[in-house]
C-alpha atoms as a PDB file:
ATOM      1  CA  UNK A   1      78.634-176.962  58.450  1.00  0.00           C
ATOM      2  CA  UNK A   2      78.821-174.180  56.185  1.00  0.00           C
ATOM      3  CA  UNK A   3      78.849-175.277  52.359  1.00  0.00           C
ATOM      4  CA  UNK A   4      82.027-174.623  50.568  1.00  0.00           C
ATOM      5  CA  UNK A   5      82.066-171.506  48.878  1.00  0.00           C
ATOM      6  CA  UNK A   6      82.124-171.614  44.897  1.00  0.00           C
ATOM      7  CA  UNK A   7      81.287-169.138  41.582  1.00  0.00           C
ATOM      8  CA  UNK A   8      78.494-169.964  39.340  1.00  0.00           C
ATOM      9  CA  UNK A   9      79.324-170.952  35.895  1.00  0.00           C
ATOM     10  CA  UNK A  10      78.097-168.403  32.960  1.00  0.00           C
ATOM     11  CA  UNK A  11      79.428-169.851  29.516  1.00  0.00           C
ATOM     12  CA  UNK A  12      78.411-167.728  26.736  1.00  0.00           C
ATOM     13  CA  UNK A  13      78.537-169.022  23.278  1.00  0.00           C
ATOM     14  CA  UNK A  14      79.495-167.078  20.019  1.00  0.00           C
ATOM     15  CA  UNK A  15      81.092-168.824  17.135  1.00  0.00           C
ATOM     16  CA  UNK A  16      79.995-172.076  18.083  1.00  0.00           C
ATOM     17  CA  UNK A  17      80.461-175.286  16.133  1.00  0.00           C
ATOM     18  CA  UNK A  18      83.533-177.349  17.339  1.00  0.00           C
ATOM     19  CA  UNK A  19      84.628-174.907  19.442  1.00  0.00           C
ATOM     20  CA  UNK A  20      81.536-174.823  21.371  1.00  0.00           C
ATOM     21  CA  UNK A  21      81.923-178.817  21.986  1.00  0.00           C
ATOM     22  CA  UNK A  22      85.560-178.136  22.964  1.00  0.00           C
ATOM     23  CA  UNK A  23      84.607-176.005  25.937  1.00  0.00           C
ATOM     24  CA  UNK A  24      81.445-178.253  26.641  1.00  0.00           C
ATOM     25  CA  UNK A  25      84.026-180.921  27.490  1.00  0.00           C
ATOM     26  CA  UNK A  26      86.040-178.754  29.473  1.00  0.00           C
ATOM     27  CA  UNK A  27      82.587-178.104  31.768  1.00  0.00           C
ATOM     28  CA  UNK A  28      81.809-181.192  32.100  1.00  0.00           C
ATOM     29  CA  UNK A  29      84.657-182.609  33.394  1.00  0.00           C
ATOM     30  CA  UNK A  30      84.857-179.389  36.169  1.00  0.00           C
ATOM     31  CA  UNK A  31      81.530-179.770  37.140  1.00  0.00           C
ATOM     32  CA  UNK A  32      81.987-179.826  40.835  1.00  0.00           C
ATOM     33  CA  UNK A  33      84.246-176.962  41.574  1.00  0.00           C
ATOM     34  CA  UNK A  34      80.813-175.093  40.736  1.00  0.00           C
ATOM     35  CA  UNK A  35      77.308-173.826  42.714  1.00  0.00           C
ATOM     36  CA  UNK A  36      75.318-173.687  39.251  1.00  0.00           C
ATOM     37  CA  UNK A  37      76.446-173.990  35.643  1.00  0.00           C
ATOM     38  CA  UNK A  38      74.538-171.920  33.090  1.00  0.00           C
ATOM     39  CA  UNK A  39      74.946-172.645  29.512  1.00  0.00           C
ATOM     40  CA  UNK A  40      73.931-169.175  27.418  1.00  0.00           C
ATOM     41  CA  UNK A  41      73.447-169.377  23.994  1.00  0.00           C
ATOM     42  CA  UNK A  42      72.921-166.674  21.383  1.00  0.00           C
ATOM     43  CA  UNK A  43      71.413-168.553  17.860  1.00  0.00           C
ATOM     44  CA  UNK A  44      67.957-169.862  16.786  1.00  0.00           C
ATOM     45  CA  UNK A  45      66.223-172.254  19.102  1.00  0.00           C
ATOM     46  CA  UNK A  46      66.400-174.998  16.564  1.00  0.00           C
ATOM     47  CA  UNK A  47      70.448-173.984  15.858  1.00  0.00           C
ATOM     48  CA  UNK A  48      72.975-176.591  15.958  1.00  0.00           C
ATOM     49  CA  UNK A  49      74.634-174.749  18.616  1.00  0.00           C
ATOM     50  CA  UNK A  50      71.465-175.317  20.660  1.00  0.00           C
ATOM     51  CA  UNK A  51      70.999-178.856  19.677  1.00  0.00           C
ATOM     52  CA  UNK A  52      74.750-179.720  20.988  1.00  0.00           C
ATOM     53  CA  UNK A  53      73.539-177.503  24.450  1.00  0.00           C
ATOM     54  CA  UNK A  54      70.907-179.614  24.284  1.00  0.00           C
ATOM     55  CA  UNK A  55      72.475-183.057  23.986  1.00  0.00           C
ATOM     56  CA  UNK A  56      74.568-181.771  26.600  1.00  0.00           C
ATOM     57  CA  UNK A  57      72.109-181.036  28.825  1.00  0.00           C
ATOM     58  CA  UNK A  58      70.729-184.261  28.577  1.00  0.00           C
ATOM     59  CA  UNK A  59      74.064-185.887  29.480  1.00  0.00           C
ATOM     60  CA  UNK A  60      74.844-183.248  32.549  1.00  0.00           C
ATOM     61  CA  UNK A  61      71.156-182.679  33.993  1.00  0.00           C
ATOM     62  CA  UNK A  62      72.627-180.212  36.502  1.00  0.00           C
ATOM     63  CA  UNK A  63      73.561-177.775  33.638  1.00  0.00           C
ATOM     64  CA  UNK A  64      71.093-175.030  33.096  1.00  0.00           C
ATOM     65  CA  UNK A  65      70.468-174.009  29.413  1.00  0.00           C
ATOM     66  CA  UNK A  66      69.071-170.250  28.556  1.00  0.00           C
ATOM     67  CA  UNK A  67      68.821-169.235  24.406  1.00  0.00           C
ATOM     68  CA  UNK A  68      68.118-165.681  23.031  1.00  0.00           C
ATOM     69  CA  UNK A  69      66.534-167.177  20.376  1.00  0.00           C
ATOM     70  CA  UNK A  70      68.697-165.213  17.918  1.00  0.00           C
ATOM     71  CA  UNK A  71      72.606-164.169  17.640  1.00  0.00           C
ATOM     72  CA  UNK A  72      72.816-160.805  19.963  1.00  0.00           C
ATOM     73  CA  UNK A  73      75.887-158.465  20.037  1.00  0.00           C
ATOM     74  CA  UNK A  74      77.587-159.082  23.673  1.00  0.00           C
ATOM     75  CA  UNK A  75      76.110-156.483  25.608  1.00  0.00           C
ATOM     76  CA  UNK A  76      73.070-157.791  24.625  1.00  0.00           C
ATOM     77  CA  UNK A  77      73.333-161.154  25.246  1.00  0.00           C
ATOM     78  CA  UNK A  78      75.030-160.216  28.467  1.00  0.00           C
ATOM     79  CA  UNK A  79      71.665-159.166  29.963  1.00  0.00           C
ATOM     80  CA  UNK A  80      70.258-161.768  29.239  1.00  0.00           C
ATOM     81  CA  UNK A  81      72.091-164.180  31.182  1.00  0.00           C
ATOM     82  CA  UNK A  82      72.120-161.359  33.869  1.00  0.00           C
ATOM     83  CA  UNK A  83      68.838-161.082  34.106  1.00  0.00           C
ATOM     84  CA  UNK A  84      67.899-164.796  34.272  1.00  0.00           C
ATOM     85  CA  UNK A  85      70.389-165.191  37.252  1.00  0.00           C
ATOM     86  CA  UNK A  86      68.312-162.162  38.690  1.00  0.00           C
ATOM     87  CA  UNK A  87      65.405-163.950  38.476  1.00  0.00           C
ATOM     88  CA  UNK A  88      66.827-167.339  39.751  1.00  0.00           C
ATOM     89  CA  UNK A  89      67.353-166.380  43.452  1.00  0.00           C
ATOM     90  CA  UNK A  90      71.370-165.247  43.159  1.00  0.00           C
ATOM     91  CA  UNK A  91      72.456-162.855  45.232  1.00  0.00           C
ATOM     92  CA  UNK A  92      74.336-159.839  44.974  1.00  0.00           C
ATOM     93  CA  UNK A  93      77.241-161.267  46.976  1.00  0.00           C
ATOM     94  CA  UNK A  94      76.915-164.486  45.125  1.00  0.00           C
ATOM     95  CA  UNK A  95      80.324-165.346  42.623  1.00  0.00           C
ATOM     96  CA  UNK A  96      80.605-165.689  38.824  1.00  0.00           C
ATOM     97  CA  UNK A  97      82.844-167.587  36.851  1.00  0.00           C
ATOM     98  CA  UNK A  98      82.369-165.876  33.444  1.00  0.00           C
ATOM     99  CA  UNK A  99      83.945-168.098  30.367  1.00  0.00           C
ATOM    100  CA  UNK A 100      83.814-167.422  26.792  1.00  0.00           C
ATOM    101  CA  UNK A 101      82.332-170.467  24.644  1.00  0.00           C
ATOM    102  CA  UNK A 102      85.520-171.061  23.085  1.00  0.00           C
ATOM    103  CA  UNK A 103      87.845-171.204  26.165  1.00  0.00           C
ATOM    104  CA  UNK A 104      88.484-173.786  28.745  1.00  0.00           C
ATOM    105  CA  UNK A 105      87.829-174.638  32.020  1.00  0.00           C
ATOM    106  CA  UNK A 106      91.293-175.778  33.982  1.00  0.00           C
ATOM    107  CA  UNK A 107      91.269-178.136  36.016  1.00  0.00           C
ATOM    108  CA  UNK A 108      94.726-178.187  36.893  1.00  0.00           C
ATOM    109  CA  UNK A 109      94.951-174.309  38.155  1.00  0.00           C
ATOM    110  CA  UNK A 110      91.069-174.934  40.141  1.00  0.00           C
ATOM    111  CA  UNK A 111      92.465-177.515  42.052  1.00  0.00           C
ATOM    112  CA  UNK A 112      95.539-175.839  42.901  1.00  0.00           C
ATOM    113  CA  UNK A 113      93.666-172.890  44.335  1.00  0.00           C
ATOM    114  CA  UNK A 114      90.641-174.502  45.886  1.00  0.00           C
ATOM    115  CA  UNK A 115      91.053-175.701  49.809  1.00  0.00           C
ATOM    116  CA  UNK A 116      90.417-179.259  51.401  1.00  0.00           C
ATOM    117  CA  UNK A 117      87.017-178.368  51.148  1.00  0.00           C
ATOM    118  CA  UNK A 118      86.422-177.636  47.111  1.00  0.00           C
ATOM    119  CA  UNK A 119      86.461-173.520  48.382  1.00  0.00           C
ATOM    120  CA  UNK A 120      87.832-170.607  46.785  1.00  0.00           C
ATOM    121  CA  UNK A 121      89.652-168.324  48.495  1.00  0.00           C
ATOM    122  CA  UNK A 122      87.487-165.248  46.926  1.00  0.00           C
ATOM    123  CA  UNK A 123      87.262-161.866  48.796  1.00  0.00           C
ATOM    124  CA  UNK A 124      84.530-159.440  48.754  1.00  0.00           C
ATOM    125  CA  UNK A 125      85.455-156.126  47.337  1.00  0.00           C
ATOM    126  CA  UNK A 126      88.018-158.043  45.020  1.00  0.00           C
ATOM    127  CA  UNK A 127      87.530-158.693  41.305  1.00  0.00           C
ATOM    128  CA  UNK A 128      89.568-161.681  39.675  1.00  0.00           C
ATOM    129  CA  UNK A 129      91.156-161.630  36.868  1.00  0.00           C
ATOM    130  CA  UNK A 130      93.488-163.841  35.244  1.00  0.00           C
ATOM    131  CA  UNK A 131      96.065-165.304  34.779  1.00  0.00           C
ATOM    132  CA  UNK A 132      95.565-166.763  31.614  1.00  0.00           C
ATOM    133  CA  UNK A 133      96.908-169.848  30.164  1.00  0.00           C
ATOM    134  CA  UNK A 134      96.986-169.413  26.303  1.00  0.00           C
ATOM    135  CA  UNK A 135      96.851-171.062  22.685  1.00  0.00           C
ATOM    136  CA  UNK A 136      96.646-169.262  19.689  1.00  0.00           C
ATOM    137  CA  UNK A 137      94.332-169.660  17.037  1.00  0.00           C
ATOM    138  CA  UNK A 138      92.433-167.515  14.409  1.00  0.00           C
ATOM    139  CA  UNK A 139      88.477-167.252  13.653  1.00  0.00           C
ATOM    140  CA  UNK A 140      89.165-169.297  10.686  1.00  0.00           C
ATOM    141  CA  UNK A 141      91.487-171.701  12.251  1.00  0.00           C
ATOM    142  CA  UNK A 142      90.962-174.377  14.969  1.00  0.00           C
ATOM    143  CA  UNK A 143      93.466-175.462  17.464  1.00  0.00           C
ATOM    144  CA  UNK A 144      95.113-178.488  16.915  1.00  0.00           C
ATOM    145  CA  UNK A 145      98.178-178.587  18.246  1.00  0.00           C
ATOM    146  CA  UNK A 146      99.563-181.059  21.159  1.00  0.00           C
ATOM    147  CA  UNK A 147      97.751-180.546  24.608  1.00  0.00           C
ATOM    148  CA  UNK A 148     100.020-182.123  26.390  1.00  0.00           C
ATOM    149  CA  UNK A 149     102.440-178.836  25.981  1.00  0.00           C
ATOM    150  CA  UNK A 150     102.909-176.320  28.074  1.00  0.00           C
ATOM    151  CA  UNK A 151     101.185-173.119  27.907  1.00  0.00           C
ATOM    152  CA  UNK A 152     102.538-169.274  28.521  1.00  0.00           C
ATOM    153  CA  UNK A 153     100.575-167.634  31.546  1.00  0.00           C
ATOM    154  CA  UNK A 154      99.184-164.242  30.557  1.00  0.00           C
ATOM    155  CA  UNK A 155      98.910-161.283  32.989  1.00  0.00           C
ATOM    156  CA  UNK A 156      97.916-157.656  33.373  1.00  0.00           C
ATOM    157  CA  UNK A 157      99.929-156.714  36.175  1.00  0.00           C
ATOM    158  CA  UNK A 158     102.961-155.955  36.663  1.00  0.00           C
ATOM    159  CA  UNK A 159     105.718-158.829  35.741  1.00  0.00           C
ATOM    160  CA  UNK A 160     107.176-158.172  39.472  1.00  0.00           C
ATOM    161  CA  UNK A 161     105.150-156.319  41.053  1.00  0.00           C
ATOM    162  CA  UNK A 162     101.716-157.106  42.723  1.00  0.00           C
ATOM    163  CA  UNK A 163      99.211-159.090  42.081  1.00  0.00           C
ATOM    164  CA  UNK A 164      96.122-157.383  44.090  1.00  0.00           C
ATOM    165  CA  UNK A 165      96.115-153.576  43.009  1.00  0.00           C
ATOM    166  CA  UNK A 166      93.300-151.091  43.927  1.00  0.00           C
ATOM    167  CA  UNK A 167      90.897-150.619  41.024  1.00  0.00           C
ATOM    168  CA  UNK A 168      91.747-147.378  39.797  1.00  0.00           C
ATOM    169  CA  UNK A 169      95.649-147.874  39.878  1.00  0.00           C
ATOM    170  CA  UNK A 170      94.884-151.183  38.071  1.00  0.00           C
ATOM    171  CA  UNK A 171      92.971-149.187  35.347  1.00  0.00           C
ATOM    172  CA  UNK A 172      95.383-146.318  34.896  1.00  0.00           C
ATOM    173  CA  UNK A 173      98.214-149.173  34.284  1.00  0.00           C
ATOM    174  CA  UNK A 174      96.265-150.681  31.732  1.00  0.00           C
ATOM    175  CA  UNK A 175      95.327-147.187  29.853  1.00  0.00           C
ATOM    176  CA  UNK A 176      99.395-145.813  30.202  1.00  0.00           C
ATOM    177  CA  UNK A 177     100.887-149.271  29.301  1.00  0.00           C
ATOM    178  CA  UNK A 178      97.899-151.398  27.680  1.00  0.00           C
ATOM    179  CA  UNK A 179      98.489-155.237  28.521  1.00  0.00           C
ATOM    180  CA  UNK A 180      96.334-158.547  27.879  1.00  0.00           C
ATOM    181  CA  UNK A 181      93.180-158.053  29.241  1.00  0.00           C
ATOM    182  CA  UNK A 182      90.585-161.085  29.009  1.00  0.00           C
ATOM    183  CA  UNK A 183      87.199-161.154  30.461  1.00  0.00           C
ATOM    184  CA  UNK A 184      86.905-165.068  29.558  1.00  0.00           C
ATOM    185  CA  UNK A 185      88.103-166.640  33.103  1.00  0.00           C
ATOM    186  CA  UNK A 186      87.320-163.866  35.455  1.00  0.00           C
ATOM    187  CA  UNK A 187      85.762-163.902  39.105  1.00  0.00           C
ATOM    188  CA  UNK A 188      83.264-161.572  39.870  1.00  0.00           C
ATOM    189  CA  UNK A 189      80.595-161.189  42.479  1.00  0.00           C
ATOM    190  CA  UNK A 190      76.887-160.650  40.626  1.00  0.00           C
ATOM    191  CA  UNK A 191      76.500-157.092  42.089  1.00  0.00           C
ATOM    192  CA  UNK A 192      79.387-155.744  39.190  1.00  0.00           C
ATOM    193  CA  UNK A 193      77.223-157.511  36.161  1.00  0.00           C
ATOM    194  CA  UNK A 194      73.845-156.383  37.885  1.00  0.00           C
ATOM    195  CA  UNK A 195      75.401-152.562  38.417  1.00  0.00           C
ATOM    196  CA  UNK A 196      76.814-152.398  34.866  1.00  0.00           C
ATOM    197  CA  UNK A 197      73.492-153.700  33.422  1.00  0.00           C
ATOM    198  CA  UNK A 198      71.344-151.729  35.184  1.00  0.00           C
ATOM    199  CA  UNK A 199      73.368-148.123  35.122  1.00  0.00           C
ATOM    200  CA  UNK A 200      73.147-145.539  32.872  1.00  0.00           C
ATOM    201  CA  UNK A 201      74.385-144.543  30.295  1.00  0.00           C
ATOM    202  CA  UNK A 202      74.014-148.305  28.926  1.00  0.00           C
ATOM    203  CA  UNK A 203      77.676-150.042  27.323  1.00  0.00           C
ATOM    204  CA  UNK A 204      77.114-150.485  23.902  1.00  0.00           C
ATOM    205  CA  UNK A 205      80.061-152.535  23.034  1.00  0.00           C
ATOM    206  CA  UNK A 206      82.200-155.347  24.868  1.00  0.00           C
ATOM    207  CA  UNK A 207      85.154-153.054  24.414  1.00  0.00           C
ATOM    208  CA  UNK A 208      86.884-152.121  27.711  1.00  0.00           C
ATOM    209  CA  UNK A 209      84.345-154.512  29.507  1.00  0.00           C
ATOM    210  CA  UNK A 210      86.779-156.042  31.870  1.00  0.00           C
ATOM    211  CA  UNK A 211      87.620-152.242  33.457  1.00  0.00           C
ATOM    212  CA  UNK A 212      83.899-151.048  33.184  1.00  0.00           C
ATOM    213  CA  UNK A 213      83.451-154.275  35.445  1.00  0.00           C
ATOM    214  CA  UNK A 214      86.304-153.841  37.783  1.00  0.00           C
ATOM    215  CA  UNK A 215      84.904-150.068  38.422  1.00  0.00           C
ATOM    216  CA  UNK A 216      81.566-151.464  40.030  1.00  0.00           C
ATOM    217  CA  UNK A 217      80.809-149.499  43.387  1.00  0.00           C
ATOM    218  CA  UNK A 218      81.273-152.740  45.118  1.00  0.00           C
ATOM    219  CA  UNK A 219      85.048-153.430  43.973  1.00  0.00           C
ATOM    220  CA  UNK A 220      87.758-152.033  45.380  1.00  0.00           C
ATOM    221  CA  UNK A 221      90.911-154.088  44.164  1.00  0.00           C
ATOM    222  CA  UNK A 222      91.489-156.340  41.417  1.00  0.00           C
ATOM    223  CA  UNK A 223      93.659-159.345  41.801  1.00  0.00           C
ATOM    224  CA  UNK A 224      94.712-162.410  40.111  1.00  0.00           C
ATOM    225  CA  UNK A 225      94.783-165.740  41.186  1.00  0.00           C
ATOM    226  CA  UNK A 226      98.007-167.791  41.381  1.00  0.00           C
ATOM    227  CA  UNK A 227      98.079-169.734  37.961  1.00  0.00           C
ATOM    228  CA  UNK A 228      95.573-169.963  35.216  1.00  0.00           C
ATOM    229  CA  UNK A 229      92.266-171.331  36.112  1.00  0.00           C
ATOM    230  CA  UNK A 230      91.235-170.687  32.247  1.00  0.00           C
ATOM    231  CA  UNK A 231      92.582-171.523  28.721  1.00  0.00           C
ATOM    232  CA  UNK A 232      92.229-168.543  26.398  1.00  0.00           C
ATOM    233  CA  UNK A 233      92.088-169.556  22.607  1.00  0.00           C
ATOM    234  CA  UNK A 234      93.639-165.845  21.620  1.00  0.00           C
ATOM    235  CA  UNK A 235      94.795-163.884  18.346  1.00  0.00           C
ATOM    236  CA  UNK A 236      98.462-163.204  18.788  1.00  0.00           C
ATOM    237  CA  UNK A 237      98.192-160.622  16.176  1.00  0.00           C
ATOM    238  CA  UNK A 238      95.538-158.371  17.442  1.00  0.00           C
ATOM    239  CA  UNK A 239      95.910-154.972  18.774  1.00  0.00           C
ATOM    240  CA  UNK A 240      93.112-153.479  20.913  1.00  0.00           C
ATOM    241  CA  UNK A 241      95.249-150.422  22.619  1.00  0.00           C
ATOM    242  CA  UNK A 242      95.171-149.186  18.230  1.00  0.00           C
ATOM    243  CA  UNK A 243      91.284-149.726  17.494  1.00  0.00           C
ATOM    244  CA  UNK A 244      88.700-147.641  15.233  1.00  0.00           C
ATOM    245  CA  UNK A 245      86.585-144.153  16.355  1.00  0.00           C
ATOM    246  CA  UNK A 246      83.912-146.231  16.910  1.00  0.00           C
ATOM    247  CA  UNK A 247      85.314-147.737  20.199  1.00  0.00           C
ATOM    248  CA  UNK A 248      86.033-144.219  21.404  1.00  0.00           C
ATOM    249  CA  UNK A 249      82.296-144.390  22.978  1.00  0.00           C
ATOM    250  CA  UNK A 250      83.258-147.455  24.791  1.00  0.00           C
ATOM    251  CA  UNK A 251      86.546-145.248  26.386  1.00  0.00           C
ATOM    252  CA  UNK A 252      83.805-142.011  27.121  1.00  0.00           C
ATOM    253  CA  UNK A 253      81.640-144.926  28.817  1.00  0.00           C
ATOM    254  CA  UNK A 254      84.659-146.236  30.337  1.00  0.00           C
ATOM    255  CA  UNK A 255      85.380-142.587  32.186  1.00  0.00           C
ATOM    256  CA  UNK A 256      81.871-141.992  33.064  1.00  0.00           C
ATOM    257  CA  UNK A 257      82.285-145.062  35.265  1.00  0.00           C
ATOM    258  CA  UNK A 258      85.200-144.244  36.716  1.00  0.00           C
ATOM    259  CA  UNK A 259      83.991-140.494  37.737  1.00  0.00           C
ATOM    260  CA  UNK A 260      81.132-142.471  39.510  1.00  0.00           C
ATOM    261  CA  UNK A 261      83.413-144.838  41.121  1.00  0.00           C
ATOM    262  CA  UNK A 262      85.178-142.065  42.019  1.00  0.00           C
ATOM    263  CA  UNK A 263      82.653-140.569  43.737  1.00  0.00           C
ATOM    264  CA  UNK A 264      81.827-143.456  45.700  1.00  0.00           C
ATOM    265  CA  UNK A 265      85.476-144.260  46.613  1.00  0.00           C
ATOM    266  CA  UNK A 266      86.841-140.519  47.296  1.00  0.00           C
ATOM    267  CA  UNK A 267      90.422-141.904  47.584  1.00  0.00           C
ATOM    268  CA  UNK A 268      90.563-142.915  44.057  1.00  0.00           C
ATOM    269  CA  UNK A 269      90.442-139.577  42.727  1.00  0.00           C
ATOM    270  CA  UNK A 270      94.155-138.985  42.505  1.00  0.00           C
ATOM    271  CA  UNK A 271      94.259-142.082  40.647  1.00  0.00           C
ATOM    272  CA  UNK A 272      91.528-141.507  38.437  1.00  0.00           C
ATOM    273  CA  UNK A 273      93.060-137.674  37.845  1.00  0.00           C
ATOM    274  CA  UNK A 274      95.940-139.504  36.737  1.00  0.00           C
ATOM    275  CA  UNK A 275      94.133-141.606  34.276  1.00  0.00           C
ATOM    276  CA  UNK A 276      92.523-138.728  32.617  1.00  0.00           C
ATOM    277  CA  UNK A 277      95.893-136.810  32.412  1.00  0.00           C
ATOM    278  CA  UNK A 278      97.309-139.962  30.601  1.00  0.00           C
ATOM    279  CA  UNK A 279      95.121-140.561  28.232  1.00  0.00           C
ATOM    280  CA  UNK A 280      94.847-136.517  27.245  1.00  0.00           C
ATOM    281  CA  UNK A 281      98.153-136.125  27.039  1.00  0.00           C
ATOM    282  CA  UNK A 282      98.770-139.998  25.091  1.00  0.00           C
ATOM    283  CA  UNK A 283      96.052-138.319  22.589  1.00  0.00           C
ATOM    284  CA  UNK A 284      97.472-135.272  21.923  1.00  0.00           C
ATOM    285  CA  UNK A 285     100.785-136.658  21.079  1.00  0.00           C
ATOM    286  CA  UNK A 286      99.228-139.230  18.651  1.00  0.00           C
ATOM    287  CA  UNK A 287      97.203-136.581  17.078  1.00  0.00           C
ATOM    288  CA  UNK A 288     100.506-134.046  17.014  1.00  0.00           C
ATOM    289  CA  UNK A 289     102.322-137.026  15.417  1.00  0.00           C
ATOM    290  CA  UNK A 290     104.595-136.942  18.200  1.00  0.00           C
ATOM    291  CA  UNK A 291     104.015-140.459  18.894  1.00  0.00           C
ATOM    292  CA  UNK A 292     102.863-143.649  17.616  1.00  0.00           C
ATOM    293  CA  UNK A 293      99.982-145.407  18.299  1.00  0.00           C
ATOM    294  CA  UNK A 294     100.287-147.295  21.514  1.00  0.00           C
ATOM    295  CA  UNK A 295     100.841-151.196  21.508  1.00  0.00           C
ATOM    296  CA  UNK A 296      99.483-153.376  23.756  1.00  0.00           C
ATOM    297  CA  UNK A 297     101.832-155.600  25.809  1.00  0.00           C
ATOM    298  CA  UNK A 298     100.812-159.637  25.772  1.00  0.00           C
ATOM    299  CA  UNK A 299     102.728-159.712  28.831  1.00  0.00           C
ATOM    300  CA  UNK A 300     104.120-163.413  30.169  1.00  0.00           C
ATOM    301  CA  UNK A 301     104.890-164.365  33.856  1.00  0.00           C
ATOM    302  CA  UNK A 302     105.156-167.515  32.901  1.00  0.00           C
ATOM    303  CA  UNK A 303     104.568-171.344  31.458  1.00  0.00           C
ATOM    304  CA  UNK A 304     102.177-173.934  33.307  1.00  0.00           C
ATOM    305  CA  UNK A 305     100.832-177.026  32.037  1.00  0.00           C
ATOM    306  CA  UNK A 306      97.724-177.346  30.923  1.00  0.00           C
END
């Protein structure tokens, strides 16, 4: 009988604290819709971030528990994780659930999606991303409101359009009409970490991450599933299509990726003409002061509960 087919579980921690525990009990109680769970932690090794891992541990001995023994920028502690998978027998065909520390697993929207068997219905060539049930808090304040409510589902495609788009068209959407975009939640095969950790030149920032991994050689649509299978803690007032020079590199790395995906996939390079032409001509009218900035779209297809 062949086993049923699930993602590993990469949690990677940043603020930590109570937010950490929240999405600690979140795992735990998800456990089985799982191959492997991997707890990744960026702080000392004698943190309190790592004793609560710890603890944790103890309580769920299936969970696996990595440290950097420091706090690392994303990137960073991105290949760490990747490269203790790498060196744990995954494959590149093998699936990961990537979560944020201070979002949820849902249960609800797993077992809606998952078949008699505990499988999900994952493709290969596809990568997953959202929906996304959300809540809103800031970095200085925690959630606390009624969990019982329902929460607005969060998507990056079009409201009635489809919901499984070839990677390039998928991209050029998101750079001509930015919309929510969340990493936290996604479902992607190893090979897209492994190629974006291993090609040059390296991503410096977390900026634009979710497109760098959708344009993986080994992708050729992205998708979303049918509800939520994450709850994203967000900032209702951020902008990320209107951010500093700095991030410029991470839109350069973003294009050098696509011209190699393009290369790989020669029908995407209408698509990816079209995304250069965009943002040029976007540019040029902001610079002109013919046009504002752009705003990004926090886009709603719906309400679930949680």
């Amino acid at each position: 009988m062949t086993a049923p087919l699930k993602p590993i579980l990469v949690c990677m921690s940043w603020r930590g604290g109570e937010r950490l525990a929240r999405c600690l009990a979140s795992i735990a109680n998800n456990q089985s819709h799982f191959a492997r769970i991997v707890l990744s932690i960026t702080a000392r090794h004698d943190s309190d971030d790592m004793r609560r891992a710890r603890k944790f541990c103890v309580d769920n001995p299936l969970v696996e528990l990595i440290c950097t023994g420091k706090e690392l920028p994303t990137m960073q502690h991105q290949s760490l994780w990747v490269d203790y998978l790498s060196n744990t027998g995954v494959g590149d065909e093998d699936w990961i659930y990537w979560l944020a520390y201070d979002d949820e697993v849902r249960l609800a929207g797993i077992n809606r999606l998952v078949d008699s068997s505990g499988s999900w219905p994952l493709i290969q060539g596809t990568a997953y991303f959202g929906p996304w049930a959300m809540r809103h808090e800031s970095a200085d304040y925690l959630w606390d409101g009624d969990p019982s409510q329902q929460l607005e589902s969060w998507t990056s495609f079009p409201i009635d359009g489809p919901t499984r788009l070839p990677v390039t068209t998928w991209v050029r959407q998101q750079i001509h009409q930015p919309t929510y975009i969340q990493m936290s939640g996604s479902v992607c095969t190893f090979s897209s970490f492994l190629d974006l950790r291993h090609s040059n030149p390296k991503k410096r920032g977390p900026m634009r991450i979710e497109m760098a991994i959708a344009a993986s050689p080994c992708n050729d649509y992205v998708a979303e599933f049918v509800e939520p299978v994450t709850i994203i803690y967000g900032r209702p007032n951020s902008d990320r299509a209107a951010y500093g020079k700095g991030a410029r590199v991470e839109d350069l790395h973003l294009f050098y990726r696509l011209g190699r995906y393009a290369l790989q996939h020669p029908q995407s390079f209408g698509a990816l003409g079209a995304v250069l032409t965009d943002t040029a001509l976007s540019r040029i009218r902001v610079w002109s002061g013919n046009s504002p900035l752009p705003t990004e779209e926090w886009r709603v297809r719906s309400t679930v509960l949680p």
